[in-house]
Protein backbone atom coordinates (compact mmCIF):
# COMPACT_ATOMS: atom_id res chain seq x y z
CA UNK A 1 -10.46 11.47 -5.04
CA UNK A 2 -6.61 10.75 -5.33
CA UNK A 3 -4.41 9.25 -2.07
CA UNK A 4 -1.11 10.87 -3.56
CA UNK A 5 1.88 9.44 -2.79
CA UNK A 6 3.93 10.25 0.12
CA UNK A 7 6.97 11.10 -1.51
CA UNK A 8 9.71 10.79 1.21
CA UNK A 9 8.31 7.77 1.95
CA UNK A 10 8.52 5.87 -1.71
CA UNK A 11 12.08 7.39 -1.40
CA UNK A 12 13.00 4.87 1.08
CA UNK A 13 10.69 2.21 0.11
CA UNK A 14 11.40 1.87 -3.50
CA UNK A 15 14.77 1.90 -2.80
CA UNK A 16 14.50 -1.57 -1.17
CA UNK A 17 13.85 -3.16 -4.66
CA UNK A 18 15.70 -0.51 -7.02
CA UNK A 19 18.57 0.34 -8.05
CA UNK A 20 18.81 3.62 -8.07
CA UNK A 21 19.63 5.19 -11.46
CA UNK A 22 22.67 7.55 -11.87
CA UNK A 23 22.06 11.33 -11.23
CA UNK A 24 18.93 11.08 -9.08
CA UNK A 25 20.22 13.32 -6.30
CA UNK A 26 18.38 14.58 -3.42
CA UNK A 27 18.73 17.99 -4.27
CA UNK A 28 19.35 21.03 -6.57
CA UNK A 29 17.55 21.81 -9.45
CA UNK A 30 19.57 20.54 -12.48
CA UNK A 31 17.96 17.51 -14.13
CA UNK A 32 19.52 14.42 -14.00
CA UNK A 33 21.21 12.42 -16.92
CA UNK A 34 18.89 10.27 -18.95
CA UNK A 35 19.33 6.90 -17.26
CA UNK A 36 20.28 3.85 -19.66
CA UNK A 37 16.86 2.10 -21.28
CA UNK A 38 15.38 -0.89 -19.75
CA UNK A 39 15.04 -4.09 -22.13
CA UNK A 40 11.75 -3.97 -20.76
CA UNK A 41 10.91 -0.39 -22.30
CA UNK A 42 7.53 0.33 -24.36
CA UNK A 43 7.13 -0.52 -27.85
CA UNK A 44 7.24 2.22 -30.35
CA UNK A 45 4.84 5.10 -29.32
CA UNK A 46 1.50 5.25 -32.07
CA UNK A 47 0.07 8.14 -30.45
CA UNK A 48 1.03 11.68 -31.19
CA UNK A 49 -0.38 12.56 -27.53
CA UNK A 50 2.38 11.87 -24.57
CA UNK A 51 3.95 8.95 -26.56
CA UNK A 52 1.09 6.60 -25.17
CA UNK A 53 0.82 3.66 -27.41
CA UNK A 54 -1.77 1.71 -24.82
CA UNK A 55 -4.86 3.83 -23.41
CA UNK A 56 -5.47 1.65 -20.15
CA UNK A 57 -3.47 2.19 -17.57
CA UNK A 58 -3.34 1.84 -13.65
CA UNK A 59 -3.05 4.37 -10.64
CA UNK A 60 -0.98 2.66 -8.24
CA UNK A 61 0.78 3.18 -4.36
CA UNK A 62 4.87 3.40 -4.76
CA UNK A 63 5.22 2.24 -1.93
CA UNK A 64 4.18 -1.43 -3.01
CA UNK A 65 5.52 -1.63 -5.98
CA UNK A 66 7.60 -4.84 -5.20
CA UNK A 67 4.08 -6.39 -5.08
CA UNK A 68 2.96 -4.58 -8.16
CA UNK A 69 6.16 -4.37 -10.69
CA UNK A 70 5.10 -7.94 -12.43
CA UNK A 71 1.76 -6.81 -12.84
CA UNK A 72 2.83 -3.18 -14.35
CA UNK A 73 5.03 -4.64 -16.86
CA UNK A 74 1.95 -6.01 -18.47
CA UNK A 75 0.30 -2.25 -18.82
CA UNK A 76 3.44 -1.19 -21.32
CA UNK A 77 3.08 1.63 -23.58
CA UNK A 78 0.22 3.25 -20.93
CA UNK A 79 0.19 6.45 -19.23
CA UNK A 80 0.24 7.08 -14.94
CA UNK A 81 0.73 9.92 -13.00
CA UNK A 82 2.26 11.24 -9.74
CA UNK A 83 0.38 14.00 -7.59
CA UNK A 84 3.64 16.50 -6.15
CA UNK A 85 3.23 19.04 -3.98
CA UNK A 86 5.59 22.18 -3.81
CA UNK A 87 5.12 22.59 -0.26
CA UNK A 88 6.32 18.82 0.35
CA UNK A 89 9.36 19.17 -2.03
CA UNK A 90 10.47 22.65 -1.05
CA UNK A 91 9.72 22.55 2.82
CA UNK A 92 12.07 24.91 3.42
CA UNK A 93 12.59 27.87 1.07
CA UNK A 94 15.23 27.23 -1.04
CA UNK A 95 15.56 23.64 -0.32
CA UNK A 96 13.93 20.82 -2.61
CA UNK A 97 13.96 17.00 -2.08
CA UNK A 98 14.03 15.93 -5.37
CA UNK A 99 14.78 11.81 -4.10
CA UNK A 100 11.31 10.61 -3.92
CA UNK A 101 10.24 12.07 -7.18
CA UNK A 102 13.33 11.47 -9.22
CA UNK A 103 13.43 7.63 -8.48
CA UNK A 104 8.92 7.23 -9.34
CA UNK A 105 10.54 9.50 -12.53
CA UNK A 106 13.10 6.21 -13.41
CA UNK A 107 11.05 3.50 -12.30
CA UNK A 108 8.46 4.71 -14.80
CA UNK A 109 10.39 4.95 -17.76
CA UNK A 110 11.86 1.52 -17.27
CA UNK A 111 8.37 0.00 -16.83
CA UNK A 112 7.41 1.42 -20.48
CA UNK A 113 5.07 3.45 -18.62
CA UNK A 114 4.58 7.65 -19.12
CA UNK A 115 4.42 9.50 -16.27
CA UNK A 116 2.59 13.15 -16.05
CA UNK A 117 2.55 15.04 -13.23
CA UNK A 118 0.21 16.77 -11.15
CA UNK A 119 1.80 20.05 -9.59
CA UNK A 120 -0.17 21.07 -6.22
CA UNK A 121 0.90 24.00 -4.44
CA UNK A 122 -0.27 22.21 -0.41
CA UNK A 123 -0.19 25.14 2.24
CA UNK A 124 3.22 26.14 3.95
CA UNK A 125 5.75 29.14 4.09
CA UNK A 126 4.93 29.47 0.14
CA UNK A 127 0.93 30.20 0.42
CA UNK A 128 0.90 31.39 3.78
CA UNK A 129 -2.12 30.21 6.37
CA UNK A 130 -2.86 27.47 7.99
CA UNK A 131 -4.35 24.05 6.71
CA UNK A 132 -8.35 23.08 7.40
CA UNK A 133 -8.12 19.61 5.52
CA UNK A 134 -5.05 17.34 6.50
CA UNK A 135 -5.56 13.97 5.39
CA UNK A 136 -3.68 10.54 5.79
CA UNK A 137 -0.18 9.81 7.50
CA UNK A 138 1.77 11.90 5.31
CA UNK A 139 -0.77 14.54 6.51
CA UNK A 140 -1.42 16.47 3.03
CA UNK A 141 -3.60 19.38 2.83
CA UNK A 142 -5.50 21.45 0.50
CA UNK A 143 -3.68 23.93 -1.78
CA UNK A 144 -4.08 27.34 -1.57
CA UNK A 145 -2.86 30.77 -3.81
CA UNK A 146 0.93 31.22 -3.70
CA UNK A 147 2.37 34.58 -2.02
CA UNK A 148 4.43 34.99 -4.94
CA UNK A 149 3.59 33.69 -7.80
CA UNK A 150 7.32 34.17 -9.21
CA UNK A 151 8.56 32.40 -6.63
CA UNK A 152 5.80 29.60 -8.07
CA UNK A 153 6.89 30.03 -11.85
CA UNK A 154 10.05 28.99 -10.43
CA UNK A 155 9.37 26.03 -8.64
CA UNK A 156 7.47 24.71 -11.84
CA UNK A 157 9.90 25.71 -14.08
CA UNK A 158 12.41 23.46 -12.01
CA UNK A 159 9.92 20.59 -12.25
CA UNK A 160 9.24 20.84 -15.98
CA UNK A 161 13.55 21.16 -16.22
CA UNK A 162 14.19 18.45 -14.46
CA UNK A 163 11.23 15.69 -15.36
CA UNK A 164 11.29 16.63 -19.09
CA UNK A 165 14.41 14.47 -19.62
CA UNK A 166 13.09 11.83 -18.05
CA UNK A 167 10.08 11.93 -20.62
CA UNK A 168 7.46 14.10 -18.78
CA UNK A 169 5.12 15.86 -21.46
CA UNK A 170 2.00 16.74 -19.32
CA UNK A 171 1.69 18.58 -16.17
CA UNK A 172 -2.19 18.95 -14.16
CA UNK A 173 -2.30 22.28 -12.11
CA UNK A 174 -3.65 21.03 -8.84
CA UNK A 175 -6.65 18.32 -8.34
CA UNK A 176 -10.24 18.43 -8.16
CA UNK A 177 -10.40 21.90 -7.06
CA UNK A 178 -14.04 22.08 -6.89
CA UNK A 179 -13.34 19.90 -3.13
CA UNK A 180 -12.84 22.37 -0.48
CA UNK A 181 -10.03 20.01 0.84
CA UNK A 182 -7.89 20.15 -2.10
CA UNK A 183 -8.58 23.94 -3.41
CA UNK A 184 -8.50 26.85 -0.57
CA UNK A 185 -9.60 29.96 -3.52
CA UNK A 186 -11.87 30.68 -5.53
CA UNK A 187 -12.69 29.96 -9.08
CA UNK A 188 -10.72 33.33 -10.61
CA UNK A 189 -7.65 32.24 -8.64
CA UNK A 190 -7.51 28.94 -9.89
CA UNK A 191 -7.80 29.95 -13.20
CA UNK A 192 -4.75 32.64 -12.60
CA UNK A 193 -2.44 30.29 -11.07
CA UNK A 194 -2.94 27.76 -14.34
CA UNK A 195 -2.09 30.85 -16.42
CA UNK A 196 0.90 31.75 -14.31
CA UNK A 197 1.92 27.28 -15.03
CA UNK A 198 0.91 27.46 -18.74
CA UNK A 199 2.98 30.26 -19.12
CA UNK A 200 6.12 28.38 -17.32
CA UNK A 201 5.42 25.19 -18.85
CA UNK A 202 5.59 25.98 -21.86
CA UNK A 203 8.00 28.91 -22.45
CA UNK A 204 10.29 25.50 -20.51
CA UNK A 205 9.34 23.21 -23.00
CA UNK A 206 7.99 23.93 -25.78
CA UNK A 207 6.58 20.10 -26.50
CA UNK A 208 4.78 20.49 -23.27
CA UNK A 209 1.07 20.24 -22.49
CA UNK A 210 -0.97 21.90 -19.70
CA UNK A 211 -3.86 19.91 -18.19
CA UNK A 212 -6.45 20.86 -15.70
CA UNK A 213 -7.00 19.92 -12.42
CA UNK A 214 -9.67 16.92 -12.98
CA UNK A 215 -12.98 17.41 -11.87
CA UNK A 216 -14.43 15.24 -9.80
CA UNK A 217 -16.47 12.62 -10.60
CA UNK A 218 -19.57 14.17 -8.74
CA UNK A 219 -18.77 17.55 -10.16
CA UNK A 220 -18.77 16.02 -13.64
CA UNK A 221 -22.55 14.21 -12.99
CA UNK A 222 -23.79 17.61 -11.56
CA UNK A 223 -22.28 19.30 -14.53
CA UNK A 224 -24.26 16.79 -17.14
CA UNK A 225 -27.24 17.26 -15.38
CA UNK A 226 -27.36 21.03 -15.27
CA UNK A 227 -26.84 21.42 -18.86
CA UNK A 228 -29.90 19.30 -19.42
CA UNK A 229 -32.06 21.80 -17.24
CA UNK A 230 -30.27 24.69 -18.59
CA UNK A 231 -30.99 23.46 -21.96
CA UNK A 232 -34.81 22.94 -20.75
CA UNK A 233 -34.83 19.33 -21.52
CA UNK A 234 -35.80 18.10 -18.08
CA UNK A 235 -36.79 14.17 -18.44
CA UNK A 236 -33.50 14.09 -20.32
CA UNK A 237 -31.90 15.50 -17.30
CA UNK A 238 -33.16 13.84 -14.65
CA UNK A 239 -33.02 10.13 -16.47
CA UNK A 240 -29.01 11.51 -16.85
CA UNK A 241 -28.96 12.32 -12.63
CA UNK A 242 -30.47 8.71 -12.23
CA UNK A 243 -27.89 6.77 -14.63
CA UNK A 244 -24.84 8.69 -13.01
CA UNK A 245 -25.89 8.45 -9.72
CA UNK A 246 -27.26 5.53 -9.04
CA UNK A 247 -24.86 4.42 -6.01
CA UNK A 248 -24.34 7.76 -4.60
CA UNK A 249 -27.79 8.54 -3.10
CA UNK A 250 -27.43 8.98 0.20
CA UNK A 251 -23.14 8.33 0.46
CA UNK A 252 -22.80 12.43 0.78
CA UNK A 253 -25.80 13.36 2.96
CA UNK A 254 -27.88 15.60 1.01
CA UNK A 255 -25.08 16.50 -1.82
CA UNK A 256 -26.62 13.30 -3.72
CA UNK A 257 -30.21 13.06 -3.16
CA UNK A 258 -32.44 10.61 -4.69
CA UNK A 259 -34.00 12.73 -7.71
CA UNK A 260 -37.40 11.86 -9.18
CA UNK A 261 -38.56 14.90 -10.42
CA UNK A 262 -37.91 18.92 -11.62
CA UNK A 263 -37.89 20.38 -7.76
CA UNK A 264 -35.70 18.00 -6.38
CA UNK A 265 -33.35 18.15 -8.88
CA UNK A 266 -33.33 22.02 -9.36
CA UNK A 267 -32.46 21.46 -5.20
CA UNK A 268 -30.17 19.06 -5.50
CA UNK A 269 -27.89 21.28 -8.45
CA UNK A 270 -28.81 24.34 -6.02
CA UNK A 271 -26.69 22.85 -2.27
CA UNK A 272 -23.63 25.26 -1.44
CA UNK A 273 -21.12 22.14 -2.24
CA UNK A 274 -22.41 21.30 -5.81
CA UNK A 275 -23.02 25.05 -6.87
CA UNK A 276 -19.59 25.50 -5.74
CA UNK A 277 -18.44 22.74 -7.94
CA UNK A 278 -20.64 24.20 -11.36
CA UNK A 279 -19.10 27.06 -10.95
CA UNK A 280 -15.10 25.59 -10.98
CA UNK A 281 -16.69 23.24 -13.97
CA UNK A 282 -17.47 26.24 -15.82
CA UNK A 283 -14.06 28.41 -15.25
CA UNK A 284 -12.21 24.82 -15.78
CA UNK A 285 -14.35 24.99 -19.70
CA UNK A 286 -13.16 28.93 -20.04
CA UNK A 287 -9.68 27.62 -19.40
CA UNK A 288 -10.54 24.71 -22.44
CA UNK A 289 -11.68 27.30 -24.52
CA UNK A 290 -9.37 29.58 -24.58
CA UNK A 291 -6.48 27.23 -24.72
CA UNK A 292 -4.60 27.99 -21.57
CA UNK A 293 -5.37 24.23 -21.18
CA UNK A 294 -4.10 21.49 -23.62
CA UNK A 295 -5.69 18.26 -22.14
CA UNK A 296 -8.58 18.01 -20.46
CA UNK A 297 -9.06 15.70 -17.62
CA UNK A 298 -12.06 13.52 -16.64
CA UNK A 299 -12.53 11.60 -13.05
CA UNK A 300 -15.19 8.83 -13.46
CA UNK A 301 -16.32 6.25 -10.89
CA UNK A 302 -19.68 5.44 -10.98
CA UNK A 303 -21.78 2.33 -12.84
CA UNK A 304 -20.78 1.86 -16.29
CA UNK A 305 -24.64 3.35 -17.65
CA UNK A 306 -23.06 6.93 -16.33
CA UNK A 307 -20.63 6.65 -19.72
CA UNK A 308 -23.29 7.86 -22.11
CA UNK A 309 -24.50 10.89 -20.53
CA UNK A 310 -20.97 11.72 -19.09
CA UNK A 311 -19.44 11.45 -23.17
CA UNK A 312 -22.75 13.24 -24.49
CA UNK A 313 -21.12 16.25 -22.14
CA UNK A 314 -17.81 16.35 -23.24
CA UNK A 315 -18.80 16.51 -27.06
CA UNK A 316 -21.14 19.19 -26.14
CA UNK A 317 -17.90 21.28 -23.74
CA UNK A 318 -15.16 20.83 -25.40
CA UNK A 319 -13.01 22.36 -27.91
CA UNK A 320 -13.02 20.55 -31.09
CA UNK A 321 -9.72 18.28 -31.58
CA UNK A 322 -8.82 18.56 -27.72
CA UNK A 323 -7.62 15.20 -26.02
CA UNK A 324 -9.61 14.17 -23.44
CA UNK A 325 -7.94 11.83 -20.38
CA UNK A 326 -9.24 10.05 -18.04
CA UNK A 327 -6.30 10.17 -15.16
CA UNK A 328 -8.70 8.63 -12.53
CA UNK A 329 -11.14 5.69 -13.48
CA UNK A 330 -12.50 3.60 -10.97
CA UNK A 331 -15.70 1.95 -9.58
CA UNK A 332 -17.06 3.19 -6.49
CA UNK A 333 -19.42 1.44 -4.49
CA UNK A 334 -20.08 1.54 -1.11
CA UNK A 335 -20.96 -1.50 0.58
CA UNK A 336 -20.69 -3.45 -2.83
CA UNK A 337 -22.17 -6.94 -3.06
CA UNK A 338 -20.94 -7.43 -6.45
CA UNK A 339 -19.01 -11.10 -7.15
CA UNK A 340 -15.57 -10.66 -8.57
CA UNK A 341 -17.00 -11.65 -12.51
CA UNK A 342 -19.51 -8.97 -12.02
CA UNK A 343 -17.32 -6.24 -10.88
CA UNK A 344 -14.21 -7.54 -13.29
CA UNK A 345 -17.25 -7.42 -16.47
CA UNK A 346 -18.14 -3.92 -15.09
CA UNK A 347 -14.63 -2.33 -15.22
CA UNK A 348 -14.42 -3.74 -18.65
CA UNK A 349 -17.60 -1.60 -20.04
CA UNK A 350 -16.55 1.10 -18.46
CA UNK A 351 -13.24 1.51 -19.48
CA UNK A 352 -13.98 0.03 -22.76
CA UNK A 353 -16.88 2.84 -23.45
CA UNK A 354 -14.89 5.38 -22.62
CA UNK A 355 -12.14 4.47 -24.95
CA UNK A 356 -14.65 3.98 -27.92
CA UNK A 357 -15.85 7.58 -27.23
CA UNK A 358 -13.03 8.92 -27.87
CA UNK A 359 -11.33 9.35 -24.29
CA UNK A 360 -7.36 8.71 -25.02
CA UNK A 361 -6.13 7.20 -21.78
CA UNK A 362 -7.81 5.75 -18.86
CA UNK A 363 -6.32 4.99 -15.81
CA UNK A 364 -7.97 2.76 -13.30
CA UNK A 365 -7.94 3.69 -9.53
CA UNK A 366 -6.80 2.36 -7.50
CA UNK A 367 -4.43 -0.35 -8.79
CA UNK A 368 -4.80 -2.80 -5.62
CA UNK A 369 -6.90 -2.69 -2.75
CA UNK A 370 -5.36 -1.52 0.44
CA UNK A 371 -6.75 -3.32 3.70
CA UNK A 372 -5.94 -0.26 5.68
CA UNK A 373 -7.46 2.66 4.27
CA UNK A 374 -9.21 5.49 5.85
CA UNK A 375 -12.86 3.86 5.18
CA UNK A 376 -12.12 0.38 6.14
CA UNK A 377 -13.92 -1.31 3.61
CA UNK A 378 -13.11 -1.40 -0.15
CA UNK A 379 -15.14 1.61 -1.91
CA UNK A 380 -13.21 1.37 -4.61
CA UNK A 381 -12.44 -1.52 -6.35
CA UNK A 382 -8.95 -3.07 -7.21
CA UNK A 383 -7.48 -4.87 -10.02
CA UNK A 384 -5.08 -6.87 -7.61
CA UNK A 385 -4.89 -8.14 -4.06
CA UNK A 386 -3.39 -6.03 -1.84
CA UNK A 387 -0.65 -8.67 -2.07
CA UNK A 388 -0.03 -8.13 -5.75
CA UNK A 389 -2.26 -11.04 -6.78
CA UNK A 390 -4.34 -11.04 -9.84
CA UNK A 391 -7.92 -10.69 -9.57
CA UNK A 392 -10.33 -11.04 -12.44
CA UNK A 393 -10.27 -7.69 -13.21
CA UNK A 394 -6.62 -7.28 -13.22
CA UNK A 395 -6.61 -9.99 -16.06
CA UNK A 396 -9.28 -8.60 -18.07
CA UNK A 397 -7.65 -4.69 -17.57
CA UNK A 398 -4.10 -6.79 -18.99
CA UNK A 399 -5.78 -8.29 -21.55
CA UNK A 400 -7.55 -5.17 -23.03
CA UNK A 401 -3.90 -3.50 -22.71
CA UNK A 402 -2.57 -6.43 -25.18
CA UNK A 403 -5.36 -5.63 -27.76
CA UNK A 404 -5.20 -1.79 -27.66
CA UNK A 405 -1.26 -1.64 -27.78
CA UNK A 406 -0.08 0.07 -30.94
CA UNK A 407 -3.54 -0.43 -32.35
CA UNK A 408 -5.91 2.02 -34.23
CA UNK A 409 -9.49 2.61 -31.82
CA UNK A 410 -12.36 2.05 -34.06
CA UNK A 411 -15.92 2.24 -32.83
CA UNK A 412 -18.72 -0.51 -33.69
CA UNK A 413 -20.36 0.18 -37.16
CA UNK A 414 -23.78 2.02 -36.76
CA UNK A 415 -25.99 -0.72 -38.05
CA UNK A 416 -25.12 -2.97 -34.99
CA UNK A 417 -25.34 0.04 -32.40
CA UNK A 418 -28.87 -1.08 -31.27
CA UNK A 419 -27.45 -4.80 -30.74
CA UNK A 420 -23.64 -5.08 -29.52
CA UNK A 421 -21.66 -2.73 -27.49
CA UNK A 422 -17.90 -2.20 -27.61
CA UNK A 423 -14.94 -1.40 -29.36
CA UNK A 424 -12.25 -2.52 -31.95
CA UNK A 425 -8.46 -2.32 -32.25
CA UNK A 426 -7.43 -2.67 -35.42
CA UNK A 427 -3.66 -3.42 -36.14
CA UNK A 428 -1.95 -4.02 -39.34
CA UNK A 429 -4.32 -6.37 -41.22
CA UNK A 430 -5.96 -7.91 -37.24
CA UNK A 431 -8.81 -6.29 -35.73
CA UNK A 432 -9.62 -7.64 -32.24
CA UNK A 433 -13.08 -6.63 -30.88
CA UNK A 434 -14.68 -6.23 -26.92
CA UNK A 435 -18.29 -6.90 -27.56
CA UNK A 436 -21.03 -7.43 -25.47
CA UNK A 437 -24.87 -7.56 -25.77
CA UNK A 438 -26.75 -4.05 -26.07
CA UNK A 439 -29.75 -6.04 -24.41
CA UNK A 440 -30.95 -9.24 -22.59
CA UNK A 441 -30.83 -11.16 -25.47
CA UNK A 442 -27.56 -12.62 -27.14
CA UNK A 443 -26.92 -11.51 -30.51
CA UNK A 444 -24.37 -13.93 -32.39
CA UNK A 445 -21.57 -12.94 -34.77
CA UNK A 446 -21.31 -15.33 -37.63
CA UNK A 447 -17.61 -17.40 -37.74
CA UNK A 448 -15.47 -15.46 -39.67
CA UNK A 449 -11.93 -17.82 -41.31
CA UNK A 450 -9.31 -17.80 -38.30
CA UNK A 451 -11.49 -15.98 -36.04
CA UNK A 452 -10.45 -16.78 -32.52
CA UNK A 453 -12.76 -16.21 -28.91
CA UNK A 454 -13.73 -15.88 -25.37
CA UNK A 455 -14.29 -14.20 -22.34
CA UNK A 456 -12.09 -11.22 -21.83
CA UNK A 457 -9.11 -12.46 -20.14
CA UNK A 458 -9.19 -15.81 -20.98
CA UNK A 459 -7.27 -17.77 -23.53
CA UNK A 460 -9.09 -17.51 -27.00
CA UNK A 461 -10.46 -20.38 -28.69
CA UNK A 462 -11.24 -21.54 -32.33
CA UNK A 463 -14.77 -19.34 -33.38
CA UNK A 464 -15.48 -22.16 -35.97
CA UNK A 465 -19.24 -21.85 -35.34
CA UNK A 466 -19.65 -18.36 -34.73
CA UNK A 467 -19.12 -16.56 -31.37
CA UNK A 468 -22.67 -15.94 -29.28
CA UNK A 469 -22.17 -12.63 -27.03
CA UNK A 470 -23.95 -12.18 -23.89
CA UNK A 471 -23.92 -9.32 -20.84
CA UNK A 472 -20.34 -10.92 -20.40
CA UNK A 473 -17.66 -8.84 -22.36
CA UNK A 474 -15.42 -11.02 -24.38
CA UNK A 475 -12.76 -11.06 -27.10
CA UNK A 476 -13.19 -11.69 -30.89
CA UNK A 477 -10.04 -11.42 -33.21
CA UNK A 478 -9.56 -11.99 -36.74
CA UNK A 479 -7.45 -11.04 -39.74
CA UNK A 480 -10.29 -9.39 -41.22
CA UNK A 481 -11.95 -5.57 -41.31
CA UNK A 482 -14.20 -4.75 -38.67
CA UNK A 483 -17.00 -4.28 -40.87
CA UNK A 484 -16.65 -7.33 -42.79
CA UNK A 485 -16.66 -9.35 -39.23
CA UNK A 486 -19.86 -7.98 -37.73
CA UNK A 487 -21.39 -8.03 -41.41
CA UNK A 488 -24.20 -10.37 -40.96
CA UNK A 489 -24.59 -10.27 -37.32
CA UNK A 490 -28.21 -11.40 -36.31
């Protein structure tokens, strides 16, 4: 569901507000010099996984980053990405534009931020054919199967070269290639071409990893509902369908039917476009399982009740000790009616659920809302005004970024599962917790000495008579042990 960059464009753009760094050149293949750290660089990295010391992060448009930096500098220590294309870089044979990409590169690392890359192939002189899907001014296209795939190693063996200096550890072959508009072949070519890129990446550098392509979002709820069937538990599977789907009936004509029972679902899982996308699911998990991939790579934008079902897959499909990232995080919702507290409390279960099962980064998409998109309405929701402004959400997101830094995730205790969701961060002898009420009914944590409180995103305040939690996600830090906090809840 990504709007990549347009990378000629941020070339020009960025260069408004930047200085550019020394050795980003528009062309040849040797990497540039490490540029000179920025005062305003991440703290120490915790995490042995791309040096990310924050999991939530932000998706954003390069192009309006003067509107964004402020914000960004507030997500230190998290992970982005950039989608490339070879067939943009390399128009001509023989001839890469490096500019674009070399100055998102710099910008990153000075914002504290890690950058991985997503390598796309597009459709030119080095695929041969002709584009069906062109999309947006900077009219990209799908990808399709290189010619040569030689001539391909090459191309990401200059990328990893030149990128790895600049602190690039994780590279995504291609993007949701169970969309016919982003993946031209089949299921067996995919899974050649990241085999030719594994082999490059890391035979390049050896402290690489390889990432897939990020299912989609819809791909992924098909995928947790036809393991139910398959696994003949059928209420579970449709009560799963429901959860994921509930504001997607109806936005894809009959690709997301209402489900209320065994036919229609068996239907639904059965339509050329979502058979198509079990089938790159299930070559992505053969890629997982055999370790041509390092990383795998979630998409997830629909209501925050999707989480459990989504992370009941993933336990049951993936390798055991394999990070799991979620590069595109969002909240779509057609024609939402949603106040800004609602929406801003929505992003903050969802991302926060997904951290506490065990997903390492999440980046939200997109960053800001941008008045003139294809849809003309905002599907998906922002953390910012398209003028760089704050929203709720964007304070909560910042706030949650403050906890997590450097910290150690640690889920609830078991024996208040049934009453409070959330998370902790614990760091050095302070464990800060996002709680919020498992039900209707408030449950209240007992004052603990020093504890401090509120709403996410707000300033905390003395929790001298205990803090009551509601629907409404909020903060609760103290210099005591997670368990001894929640204790006595009741």
């Amino acid at each position: 569901m990504t709007r990549p960059g347009r990378l000629r464009a941020v070339a020009t753009a960025v260069a408004v507000t930047l200085l550019l760094t020394a050795g980003c050149t528009a062309g040849g293949d040797d990497p540039p010099p490490a540029a000179t750290p920025s005062t305003t660089a991440a703290p120490e990295a915790t995490s042995t996984v791309g040096g990310v010391s924050n999991p939530f992060g932000a998706h954003w448009d390069w192009s309006r980053y003067q509107q964004f930096g402020p914000y960004l500098r507030r997500l230190a220590g998290s992970a982005t990405y950039e989608e490339i294309s070879w067939c943009e870089i390399e128009r001509t044979s023989g001839q890469a534009d490096w500019a674009g990409l070399d100055e998102i590169a710099s910008r990153s690392r000075e914002l504290g931020i890690t950058l991985h890359l997503k390598i796309r192939t597009g459709v030119c002189w080095a695929t041969g054919g002709t584009a069906r899907y062109t999309r947006g001014a900077a009219k990209k296209t799908e990808s399709a199967m290189p010619t040569d795939l030689g001539a391909y190693q090459r191309f990401v063996r200059s990328v990893v070269q030149r990128y790895g200096p600049y602190g690039v550890r994780e590279y995504a072959i291609e993007n949701e290639v169970n969309a016919p508009s982003y993946w031209a072949g089949s299921p067996e070519e995919y899974a050649r071409l990241v085999r030719a890129a594994a082999e490059t990446i890391r035979a390049t550098d050896p402290k690489a990893l390889v990432v897939d392509s990020g299912i989609s979002s819809v791909a992924y709820g098909m995928g947790v509902a036809d393991r139910l069937v398959r696994a003949g538990r059928m209420p579970e599977a449709i009560a799963a369908y429901q959860a994921y789907f509930q504001r997607r009936v109806g936005t894809r004509g009959q690709q997301i039917p209402a489900v209320t029972g065994e036919a229609q679902l068996r239907r639904a899982l059965g339509t050329e476009t979502n058979s198509r996308s079990l089938r790159f699911l299930a070559v992505t998990e053969s890629l997982l399982t055999d370790r041509t991939v390092d990383v795998r790579q979630v998409h997830f934008y629909e209501h925050f009740s999707g989480v459990a079902p989504l992370l009941d897959y993933l336990r049951a499909t993936t390798p055991p000790g394999m990070p799991i990232q979620a590069w595109e995080v969002g909240q779509f919702w057609r024609d939402g009616d949603g106040d800004p507290a609602s929406r801003a409390a929505e992003m903050v279960k969802t991302v926060t659920l997904l951290v506490a099962g065990g997903i390492g980064e999440v980046s939200w998409l997109p960053l800001a809302y941008n008045p003139n998109n294809a849809a003309g309405s905002e599907v998906r929701y922002g953390l910012l005004e398209p003028d760089g402004a704050e929203r709720d959400a964007g304070r909560m997101l910042a706030a949650l970024a403050d906890a997590a830094r450097d910290a150690t995730v640690t889920p609830l205790p078991a024996p208040v599962a049934g009453r409070l969701h959330g998370v902790a961060f614990v760091r050095g002898g302070s464990s800060t917790l996002v709680l919020w009420s498992a039900s209707k009914t408030p449950v209240t944590v007992p004052a603990t000495p020093g504890g401090r409180t509120g709403v996410v995103g707000s300033p905390l305040g003395a929790a001298g008579d205990g803090t009551t939690v509601t629907d409404v996600p909020v903060l609760l830090r103290a210099d005591q042990p997670v368990d001894r906090i929640l204790a006595t809840v009741r």
